[in-house]
Each structure stands twice: as structure tokens, then as C-alpha cells.
N, C-alpha and C. Protein backbone atom coordinates (compact mmCIF):
# COMPACT_ATOMS: atom_id res chain seq x y z
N UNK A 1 -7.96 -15.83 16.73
CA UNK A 1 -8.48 -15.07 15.61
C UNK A 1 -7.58 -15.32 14.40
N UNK A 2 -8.12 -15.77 13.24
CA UNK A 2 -7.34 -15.72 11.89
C UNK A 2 -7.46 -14.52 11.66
N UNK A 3 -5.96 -14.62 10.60
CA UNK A 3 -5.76 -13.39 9.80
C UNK A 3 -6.89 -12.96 8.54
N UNK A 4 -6.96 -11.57 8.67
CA UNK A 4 -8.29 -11.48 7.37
C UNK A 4 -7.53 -10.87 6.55
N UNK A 5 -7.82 -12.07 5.44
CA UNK A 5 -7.14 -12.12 4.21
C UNK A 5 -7.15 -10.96 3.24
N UNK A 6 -8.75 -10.42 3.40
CA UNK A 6 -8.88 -9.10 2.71
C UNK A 6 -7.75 -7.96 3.15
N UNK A 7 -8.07 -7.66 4.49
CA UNK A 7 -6.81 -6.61 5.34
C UNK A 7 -5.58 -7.27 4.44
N UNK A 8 -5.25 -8.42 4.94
CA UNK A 8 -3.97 -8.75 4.74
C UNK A 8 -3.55 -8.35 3.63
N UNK A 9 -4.20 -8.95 2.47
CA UNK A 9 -4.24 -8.29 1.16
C UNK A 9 -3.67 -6.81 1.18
N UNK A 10 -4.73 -6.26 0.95
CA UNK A 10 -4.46 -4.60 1.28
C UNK A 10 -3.27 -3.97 1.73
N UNK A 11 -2.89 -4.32 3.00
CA UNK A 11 -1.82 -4.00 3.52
C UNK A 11 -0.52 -4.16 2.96
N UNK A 12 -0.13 -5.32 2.40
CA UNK A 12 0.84 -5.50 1.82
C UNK A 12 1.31 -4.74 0.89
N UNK A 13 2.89 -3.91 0.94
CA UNK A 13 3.33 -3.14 0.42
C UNK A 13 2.80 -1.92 -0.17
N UNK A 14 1.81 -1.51 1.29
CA UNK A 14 0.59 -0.33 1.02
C UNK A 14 -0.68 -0.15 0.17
N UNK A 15 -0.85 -1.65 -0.18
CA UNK A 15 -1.79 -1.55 -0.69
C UNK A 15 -1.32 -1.67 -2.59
N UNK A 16 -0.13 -1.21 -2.76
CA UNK A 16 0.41 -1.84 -4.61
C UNK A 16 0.01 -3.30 -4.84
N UNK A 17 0.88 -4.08 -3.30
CA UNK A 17 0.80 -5.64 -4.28
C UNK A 17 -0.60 -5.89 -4.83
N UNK A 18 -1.90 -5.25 -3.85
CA UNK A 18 -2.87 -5.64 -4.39
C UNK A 18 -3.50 -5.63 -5.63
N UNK A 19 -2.85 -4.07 -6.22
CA UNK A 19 -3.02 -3.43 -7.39
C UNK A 19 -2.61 -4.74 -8.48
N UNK A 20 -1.10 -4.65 -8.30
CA UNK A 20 -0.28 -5.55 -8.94
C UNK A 20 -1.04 -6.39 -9.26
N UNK A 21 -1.85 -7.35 -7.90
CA UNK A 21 -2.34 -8.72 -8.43
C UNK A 21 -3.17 -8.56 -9.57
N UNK A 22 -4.46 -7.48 -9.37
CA UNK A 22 -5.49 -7.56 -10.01
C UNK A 22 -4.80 -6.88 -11.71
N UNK A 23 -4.19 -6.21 -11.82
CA UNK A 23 -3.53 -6.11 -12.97
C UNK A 23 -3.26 -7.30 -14.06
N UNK A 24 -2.49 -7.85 -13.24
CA UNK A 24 -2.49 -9.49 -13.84
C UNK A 24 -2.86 -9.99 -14.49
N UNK A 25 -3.78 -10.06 -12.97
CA UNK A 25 -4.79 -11.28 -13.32
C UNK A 25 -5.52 -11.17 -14.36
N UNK A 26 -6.35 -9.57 -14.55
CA UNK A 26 -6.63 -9.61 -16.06
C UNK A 26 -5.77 -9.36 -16.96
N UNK A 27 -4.63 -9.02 -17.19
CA UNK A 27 -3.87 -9.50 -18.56
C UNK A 27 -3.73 -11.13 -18.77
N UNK A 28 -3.38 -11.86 -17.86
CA UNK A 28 -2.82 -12.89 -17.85
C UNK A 28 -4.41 -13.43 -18.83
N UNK A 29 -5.56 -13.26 -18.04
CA UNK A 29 -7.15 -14.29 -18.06
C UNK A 29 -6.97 -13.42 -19.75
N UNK A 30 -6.97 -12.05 -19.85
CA UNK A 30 -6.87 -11.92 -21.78
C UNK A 30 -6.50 -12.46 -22.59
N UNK A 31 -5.10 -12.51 -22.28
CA UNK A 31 -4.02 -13.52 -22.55
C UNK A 31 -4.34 -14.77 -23.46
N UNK A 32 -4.98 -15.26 -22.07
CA UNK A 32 -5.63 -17.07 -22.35
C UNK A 32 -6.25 -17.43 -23.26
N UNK A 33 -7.67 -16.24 -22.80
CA UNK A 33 -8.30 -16.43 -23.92
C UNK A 33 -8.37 -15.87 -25.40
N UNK A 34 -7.39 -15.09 -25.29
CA UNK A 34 -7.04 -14.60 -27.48
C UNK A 34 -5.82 -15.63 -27.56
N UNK A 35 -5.27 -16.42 -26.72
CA UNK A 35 -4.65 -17.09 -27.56
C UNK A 35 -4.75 -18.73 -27.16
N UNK A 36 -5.66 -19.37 -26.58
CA UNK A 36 -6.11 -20.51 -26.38
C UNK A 36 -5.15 -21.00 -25.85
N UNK A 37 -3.74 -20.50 -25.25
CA UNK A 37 -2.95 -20.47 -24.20
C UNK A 37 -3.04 -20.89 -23.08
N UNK A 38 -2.13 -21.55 -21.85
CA UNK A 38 -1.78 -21.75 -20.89
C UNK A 38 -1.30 -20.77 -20.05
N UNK A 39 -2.02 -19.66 -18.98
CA UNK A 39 -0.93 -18.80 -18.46
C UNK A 39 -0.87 -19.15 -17.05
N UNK A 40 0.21 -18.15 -16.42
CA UNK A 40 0.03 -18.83 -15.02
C UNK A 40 0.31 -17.36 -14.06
N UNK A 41 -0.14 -17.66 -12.68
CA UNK A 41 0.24 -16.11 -11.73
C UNK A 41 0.23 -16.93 -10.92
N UNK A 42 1.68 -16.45 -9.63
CA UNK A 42 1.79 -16.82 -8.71
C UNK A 42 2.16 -15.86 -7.53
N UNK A 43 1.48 -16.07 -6.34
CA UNK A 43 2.32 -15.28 -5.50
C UNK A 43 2.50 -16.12 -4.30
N UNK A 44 4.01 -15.84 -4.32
CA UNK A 44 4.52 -16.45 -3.52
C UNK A 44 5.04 -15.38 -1.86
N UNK A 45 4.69 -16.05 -0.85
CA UNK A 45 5.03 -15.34 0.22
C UNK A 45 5.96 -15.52 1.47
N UNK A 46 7.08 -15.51 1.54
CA UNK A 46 7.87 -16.17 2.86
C UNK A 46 8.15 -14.97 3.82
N UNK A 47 8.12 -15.88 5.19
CA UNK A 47 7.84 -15.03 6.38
C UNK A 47 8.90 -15.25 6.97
N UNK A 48 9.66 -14.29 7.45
CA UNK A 48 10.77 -14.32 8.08
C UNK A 48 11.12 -13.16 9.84
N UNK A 49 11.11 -13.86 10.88
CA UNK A 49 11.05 -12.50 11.95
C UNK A 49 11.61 -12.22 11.86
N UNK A 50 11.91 -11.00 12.31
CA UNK A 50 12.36 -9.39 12.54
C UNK A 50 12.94 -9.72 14.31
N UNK A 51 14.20 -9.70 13.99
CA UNK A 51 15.18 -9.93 15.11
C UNK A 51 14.16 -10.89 16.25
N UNK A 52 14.56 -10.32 17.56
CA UNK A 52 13.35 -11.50 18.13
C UNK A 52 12.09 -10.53 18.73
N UNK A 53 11.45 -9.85 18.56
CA UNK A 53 10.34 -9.12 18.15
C UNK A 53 9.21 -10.14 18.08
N UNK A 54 8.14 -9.52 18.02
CA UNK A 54 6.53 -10.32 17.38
C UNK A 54 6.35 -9.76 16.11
N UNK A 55 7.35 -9.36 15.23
CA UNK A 55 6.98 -8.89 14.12
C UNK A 55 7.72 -9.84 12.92
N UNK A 56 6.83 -9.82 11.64
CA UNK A 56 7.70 -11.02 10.36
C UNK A 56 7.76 -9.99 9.17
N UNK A 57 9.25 -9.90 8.61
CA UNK A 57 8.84 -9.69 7.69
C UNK A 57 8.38 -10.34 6.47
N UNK A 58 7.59 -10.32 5.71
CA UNK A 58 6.89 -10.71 4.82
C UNK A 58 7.70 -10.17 2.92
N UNK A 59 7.99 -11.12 2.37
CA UNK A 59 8.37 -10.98 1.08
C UNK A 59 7.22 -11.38 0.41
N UNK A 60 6.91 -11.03 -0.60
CA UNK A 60 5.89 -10.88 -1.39
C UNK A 60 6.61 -11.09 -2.89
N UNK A 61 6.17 -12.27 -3.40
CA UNK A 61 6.88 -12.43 -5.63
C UNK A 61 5.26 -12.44 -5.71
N UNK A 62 5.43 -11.57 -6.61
CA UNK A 62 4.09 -11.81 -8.00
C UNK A 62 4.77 -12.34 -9.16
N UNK A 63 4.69 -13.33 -9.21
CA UNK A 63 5.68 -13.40 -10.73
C UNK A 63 4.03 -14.09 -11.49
N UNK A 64 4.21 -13.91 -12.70
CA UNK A 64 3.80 -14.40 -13.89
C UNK A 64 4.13 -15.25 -15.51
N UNK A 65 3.18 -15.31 -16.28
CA UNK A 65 3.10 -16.04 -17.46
C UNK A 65 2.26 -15.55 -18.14
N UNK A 66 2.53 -14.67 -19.04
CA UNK A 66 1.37 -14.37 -19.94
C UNK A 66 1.60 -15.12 -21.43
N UNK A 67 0.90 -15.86 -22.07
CA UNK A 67 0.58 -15.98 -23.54
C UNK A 67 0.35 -15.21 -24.41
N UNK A 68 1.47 -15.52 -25.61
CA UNK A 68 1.49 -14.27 -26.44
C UNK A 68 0.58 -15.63 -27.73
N UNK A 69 1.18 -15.12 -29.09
CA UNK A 69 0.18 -16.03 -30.34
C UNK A 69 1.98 -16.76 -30.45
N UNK A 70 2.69 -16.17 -30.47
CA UNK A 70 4.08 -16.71 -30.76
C UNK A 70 5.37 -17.23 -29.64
N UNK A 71 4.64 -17.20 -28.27
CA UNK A 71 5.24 -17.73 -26.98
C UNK A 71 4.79 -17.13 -25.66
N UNK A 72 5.45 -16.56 -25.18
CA UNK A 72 5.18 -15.96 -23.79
C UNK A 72 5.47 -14.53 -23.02
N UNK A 73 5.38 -14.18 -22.36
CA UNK A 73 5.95 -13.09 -21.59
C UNK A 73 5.76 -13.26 -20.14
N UNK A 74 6.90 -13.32 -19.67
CA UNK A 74 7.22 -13.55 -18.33
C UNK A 74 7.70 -12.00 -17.12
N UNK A 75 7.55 -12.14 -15.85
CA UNK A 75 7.94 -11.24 -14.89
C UNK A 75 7.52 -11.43 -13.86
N UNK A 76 8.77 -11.02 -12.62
CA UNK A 76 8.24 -11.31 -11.51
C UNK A 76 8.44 -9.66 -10.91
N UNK A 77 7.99 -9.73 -9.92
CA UNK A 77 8.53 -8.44 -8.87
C UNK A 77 8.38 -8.71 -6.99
N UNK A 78 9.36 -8.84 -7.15
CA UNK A 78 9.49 -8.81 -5.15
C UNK A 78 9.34 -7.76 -4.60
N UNK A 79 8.71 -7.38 -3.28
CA UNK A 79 8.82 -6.62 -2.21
C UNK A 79 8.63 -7.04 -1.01
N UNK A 80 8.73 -6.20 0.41
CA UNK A 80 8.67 -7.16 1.69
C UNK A 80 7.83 -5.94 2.65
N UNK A 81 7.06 -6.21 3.27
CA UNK A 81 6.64 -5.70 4.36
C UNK A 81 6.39 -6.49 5.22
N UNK A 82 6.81 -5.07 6.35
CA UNK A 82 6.80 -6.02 8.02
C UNK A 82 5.75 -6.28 8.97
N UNK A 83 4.96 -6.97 9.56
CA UNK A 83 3.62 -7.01 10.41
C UNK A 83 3.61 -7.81 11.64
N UNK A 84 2.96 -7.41 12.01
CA UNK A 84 3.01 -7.95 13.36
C UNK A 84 1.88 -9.27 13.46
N UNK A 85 2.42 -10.00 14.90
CA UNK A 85 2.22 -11.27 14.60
C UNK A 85 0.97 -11.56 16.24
N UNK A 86 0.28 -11.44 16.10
CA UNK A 86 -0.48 -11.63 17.27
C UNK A 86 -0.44 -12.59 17.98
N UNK A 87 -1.06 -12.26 19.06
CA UNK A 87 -1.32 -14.16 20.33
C UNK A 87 -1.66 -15.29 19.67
N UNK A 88 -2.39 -15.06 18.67
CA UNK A 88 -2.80 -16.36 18.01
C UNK A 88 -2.08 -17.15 16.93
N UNK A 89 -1.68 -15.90 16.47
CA UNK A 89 -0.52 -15.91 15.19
C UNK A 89 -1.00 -14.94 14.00
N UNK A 90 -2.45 -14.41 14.38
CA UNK A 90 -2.76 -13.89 13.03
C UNK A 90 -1.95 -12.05 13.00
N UNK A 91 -2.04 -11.65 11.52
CA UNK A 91 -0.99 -11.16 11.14
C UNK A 91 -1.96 -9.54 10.69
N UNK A 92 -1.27 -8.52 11.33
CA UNK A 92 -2.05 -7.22 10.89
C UNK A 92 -0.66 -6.41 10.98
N UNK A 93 -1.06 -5.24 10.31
CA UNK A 93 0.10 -3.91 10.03
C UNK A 93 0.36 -3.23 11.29
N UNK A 94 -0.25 -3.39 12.03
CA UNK A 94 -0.21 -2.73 13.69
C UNK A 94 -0.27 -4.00 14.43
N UNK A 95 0.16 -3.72 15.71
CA UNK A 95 -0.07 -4.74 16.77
C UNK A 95 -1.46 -4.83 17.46
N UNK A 96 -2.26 -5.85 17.84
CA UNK A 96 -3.54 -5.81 18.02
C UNK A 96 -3.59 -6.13 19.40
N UNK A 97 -2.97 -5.78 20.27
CA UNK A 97 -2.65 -5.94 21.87
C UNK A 97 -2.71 -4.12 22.11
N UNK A 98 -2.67 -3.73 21.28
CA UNK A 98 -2.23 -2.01 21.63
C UNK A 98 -3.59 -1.47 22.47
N UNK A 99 -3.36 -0.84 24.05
CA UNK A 99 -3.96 -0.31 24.61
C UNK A 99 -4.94 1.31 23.87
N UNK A 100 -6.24 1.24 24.12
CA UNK A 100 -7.01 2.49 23.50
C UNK A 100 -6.34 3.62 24.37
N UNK A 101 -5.96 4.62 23.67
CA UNK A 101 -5.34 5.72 24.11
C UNK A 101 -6.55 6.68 24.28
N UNK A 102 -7.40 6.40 23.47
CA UNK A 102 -8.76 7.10 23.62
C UNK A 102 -9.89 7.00 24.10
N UNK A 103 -10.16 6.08 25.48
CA UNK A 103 -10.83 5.29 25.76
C UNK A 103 -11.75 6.59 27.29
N UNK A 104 -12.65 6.55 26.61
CA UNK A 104 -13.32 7.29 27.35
C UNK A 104 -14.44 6.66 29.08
N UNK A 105 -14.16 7.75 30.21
CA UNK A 105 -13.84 7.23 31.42
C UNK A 105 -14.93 7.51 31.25
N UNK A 106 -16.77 6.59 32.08
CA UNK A 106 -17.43 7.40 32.28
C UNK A 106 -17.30 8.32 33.98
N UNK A 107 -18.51 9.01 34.32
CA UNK A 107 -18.18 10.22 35.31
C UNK A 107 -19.31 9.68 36.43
């Protein structure tokens, strides 16, 4: 099973980075176009495990480029959240092996 990108999205750093992105993205796309500018957004992501566990933590840069009429405006912001890494490799906020605790017996 791949990771779903939407979840994945979401999840990350509770759901802000997502905010973050879309923030951006429309200043940055405004940006462009009032000033016939070049801008740029990146996010960058490195995965690193969590002792020897099935879990990675995940760093997260949004950095940017916005176009001004007279140069630029720049910023990045890091954060990291941790997720777990399934049989396959794909990546969710919980572990996806976890037994239903609620799993009803029939009679």
C-alpha cells in the first residue's frame, strides 16, 4: 500500500504545514503575477528513524521566494513530525498493524 499523500499532507505537524503550504502558494502565485516575477516554494522533506523502532522522523522546510516590484522576500520554516512506517513502507500518524480493540464477536 502507498502512502496517501492527502493524509500525509494533513498530518504533518497537525495539520499547520498544510496551512503553511496553501498560504504560500497564494502569496507567492500574487506575487508573480503583479510583478511579472520569478517566484519559487519549496518543500523539502528528510526522513530520519527514531532509534531502531518502525517509526521516522520527518523534517518538514517550507521555504520560499516571493517577488516584490523592487526584489524579493524570502523565508523558510522547519518542523518535524514522527510517523510510523508500515510493512510496505507507507507512512501514517498511527501504526497500521494495530489490532481493533473494538471488534465485535458475533453470538
Amino acid at each position: 500500500m502507498a502512502t496517501k499523500v492527502q493524509e500525509f499532507l494533513a498530518d504533518l505537524d497537525g495539520g499547520v504545514l498544510e496551512e503553511k503550504l496553501g498560504t504560500v502558494l497564494s502569496e507567492v502565485a500574487g506575487a508573480v503575477v503583479s510583478t511579472a516575477k520569478t517566484g519559487r516554494v519549496i518543500l523539502q522533506l528528510d526522513l530520519k528513524q527514531i532509534g531502531n523502532s518502525q517509526q521516522v522522523e520527518i523534517a518538514h522546510k517550507l521555504a520560499y521566494v516571493r517577488p516584490t516590484m523592487k526584489g524579493k522576500i524570502s523565508e523558510e520554516n522547519t518542523t518535524a513530525t514522527p510517523m510510523y512506517v508500515g510493512p510496505r513502507g507507507d507512512l501514517s500518524l498511527f501504526p497500521n498493524d494495530q489490532a481493533d480493540m473494538f471488534s465485535r464477536e458475533d453470538a
